[in-house]
C-alpha atoms as a PDB file:
ATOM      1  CA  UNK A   1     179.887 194.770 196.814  1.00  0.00           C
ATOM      2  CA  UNK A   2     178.572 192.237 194.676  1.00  0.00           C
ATOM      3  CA  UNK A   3     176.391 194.601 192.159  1.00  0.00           C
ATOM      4  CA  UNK A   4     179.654 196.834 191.957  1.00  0.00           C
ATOM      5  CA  UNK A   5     181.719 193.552 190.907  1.00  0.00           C
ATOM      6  CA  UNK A   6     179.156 192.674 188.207  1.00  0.00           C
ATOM      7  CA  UNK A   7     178.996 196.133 187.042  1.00  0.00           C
ATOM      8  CA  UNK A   8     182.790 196.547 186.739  1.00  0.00           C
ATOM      9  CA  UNK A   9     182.938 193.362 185.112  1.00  0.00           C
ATOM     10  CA  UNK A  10     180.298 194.396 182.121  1.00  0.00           C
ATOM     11  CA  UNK A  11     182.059 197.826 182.024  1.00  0.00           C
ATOM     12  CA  UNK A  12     185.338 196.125 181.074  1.00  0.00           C
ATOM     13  CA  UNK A  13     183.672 194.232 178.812  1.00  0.00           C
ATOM     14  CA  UNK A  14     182.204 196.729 177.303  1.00  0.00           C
ATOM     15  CA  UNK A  15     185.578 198.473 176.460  1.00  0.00           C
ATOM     16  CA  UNK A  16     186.945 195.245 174.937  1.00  0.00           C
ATOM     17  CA  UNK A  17     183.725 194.126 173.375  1.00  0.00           C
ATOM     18  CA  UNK A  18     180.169 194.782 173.507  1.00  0.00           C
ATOM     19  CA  UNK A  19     178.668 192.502 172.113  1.00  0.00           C
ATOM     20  CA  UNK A  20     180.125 190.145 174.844  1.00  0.00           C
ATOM     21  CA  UNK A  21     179.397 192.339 177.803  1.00  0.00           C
ATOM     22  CA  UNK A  22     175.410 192.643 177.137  1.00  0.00           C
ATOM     23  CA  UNK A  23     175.078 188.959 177.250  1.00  0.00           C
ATOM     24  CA  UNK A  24     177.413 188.586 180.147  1.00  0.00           C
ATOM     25  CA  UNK A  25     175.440 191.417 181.944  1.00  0.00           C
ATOM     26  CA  UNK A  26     172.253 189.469 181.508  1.00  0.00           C
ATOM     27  CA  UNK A  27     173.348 186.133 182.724  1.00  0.00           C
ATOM     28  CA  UNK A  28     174.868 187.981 186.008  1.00  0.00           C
ATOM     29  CA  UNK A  29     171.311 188.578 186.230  1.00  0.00           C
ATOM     30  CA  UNK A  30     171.850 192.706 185.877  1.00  0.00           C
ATOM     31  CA  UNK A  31     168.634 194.611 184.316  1.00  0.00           C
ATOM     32  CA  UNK A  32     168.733 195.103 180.505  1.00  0.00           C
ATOM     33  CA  UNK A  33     168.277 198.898 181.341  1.00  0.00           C
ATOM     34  CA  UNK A  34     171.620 198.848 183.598  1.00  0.00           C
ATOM     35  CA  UNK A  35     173.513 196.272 181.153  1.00  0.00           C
ATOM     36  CA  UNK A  36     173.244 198.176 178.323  1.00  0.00           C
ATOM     37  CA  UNK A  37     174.289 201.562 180.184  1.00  0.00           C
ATOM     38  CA  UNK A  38     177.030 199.860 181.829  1.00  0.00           C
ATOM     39  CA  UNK A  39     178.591 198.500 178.453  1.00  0.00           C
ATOM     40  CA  UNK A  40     177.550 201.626 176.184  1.00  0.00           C
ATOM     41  CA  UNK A  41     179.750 203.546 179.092  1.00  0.00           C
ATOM     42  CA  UNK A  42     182.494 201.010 178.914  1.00  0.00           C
ATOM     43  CA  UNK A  43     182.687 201.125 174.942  1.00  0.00           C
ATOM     44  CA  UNK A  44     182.970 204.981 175.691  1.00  0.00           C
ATOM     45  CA  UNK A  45     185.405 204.910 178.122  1.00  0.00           C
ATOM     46  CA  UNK A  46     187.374 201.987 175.592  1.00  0.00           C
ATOM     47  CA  UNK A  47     187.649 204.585 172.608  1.00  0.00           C
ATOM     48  CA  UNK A  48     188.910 207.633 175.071  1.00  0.00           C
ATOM     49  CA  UNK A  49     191.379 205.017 176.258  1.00  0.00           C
ATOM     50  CA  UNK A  50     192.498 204.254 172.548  1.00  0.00           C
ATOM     51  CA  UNK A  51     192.010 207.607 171.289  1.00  0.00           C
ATOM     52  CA  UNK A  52     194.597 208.802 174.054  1.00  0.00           C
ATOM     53  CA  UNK A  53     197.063 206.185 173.703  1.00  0.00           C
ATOM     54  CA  UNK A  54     197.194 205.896 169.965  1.00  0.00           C
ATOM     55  CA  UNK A  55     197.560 209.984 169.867  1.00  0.00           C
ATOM     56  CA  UNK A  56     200.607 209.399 172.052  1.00  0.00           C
ATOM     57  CA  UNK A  57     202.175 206.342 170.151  1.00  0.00           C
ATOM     58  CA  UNK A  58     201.906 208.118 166.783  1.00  0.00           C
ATOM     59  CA  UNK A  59     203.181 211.428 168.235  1.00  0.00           C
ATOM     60  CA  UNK A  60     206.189 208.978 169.103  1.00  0.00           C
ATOM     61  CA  UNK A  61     206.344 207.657 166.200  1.00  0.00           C
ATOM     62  CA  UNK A  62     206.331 211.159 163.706  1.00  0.00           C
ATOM     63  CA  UNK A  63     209.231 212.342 166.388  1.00  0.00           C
ATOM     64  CA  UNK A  64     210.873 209.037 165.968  1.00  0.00           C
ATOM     65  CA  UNK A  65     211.498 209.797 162.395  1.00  0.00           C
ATOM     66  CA  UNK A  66     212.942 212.996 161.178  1.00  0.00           C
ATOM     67  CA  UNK A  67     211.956 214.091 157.248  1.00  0.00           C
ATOM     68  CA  UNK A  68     209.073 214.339 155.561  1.00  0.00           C
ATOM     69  CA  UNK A  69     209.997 211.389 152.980  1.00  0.00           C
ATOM     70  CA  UNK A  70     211.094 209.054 156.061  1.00  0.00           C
ATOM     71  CA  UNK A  71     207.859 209.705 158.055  1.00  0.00           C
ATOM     72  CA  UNK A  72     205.287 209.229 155.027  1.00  0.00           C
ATOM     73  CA  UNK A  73     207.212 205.635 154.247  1.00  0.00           C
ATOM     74  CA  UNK A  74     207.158 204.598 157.827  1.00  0.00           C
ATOM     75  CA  UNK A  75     204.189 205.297 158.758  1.00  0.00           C
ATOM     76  CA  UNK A  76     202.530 203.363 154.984  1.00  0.00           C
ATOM     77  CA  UNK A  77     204.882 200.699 155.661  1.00  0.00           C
ATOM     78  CA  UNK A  78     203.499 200.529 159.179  1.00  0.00           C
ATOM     79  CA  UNK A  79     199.909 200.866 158.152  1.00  0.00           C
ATOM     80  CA  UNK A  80     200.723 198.082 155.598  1.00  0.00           C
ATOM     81  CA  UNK A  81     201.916 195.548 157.980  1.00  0.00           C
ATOM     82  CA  UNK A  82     199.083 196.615 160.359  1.00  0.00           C
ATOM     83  CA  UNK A  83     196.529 195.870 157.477  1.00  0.00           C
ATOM     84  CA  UNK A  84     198.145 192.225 156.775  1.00  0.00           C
ATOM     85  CA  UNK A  85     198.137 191.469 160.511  1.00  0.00           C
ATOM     86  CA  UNK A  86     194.616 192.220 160.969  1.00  0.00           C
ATOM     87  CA  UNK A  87     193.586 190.085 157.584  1.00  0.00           C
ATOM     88  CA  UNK A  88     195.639 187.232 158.856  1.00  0.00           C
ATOM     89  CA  UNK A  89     194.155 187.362 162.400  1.00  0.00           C
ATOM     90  CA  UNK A  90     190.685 187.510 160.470  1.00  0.00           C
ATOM     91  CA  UNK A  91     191.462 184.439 158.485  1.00  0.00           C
ATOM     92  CA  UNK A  92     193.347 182.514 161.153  1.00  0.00           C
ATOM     93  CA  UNK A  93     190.359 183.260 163.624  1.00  0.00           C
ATOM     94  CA  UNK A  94     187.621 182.096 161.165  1.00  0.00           C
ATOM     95  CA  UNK A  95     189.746 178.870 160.098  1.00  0.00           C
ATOM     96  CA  UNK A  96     189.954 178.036 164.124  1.00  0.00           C
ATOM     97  CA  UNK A  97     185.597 178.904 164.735  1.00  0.00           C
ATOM     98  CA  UNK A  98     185.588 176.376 161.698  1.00  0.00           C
ATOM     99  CA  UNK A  99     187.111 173.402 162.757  1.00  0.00           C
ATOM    100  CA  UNK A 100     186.073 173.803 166.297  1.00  0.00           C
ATOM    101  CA  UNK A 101     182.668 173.985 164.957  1.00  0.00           C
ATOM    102  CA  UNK A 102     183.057 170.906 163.225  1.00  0.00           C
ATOM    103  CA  UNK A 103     184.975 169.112 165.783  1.00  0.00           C
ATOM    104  CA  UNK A 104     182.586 169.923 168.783  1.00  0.00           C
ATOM    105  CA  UNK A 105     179.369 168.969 165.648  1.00  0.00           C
ATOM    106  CA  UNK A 106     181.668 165.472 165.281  1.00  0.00           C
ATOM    107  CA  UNK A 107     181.932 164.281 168.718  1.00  0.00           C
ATOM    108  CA  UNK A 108     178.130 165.430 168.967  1.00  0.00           C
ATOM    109  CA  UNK A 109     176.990 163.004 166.008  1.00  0.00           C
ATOM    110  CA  UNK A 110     179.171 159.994 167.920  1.00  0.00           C
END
């Protein structure tokens, strides 16, 4: 019961992020050989997941709209804002690793 915990729990990670679940499969003390399968499958089984949903939410979205103009301006508006929200994210994330780096290198200095 326990192996099948740790394995579920790199698998997951794996579909979110794998470069967090190989680490994470190592400390639970799982074998390189089975950490690495484990999160290769979940990164799989994260892109079906995607893949399936996204086909489904633009299918939505192309029905949601009814001409040709319409859908082509929708969808590049919603691309656009996509775009921007990912490039703030980016920015706000890398501001925040900053100043956490330099506030946990501060009260390590003191």
């Amino acid at each position: 019961m326990e192996l099948l915990i740790k394995l579920l729990t790199v698998l997951v990670l794996g579909a979110v992020e794998l470069w967090v679940a190989i680490p994470a499969g190592l400390a639970l003390e799982l074998s390189p050989s089975v950490t690495a399968i484990t999160a290769a499958s979940g990164g799989v089984l994260g892109l079906l997941v995607i893949l399936t949903l996204g086909e489904r939410i633009r299918n939505k979205l192309l029905k949601r709209v009814n001409r040709e103009d319409k859908r082509n301006k929708y969808i590049d508006r919603l691309f656009f804002w996509m775009s921007l929200g990912i490039i703030i994210c980016a920015i706000g994330l890398t501001i925040v690793v900053e100043f956490g780096l330099m506030g946990i290198e501060s009260v390590m200095r003191s």
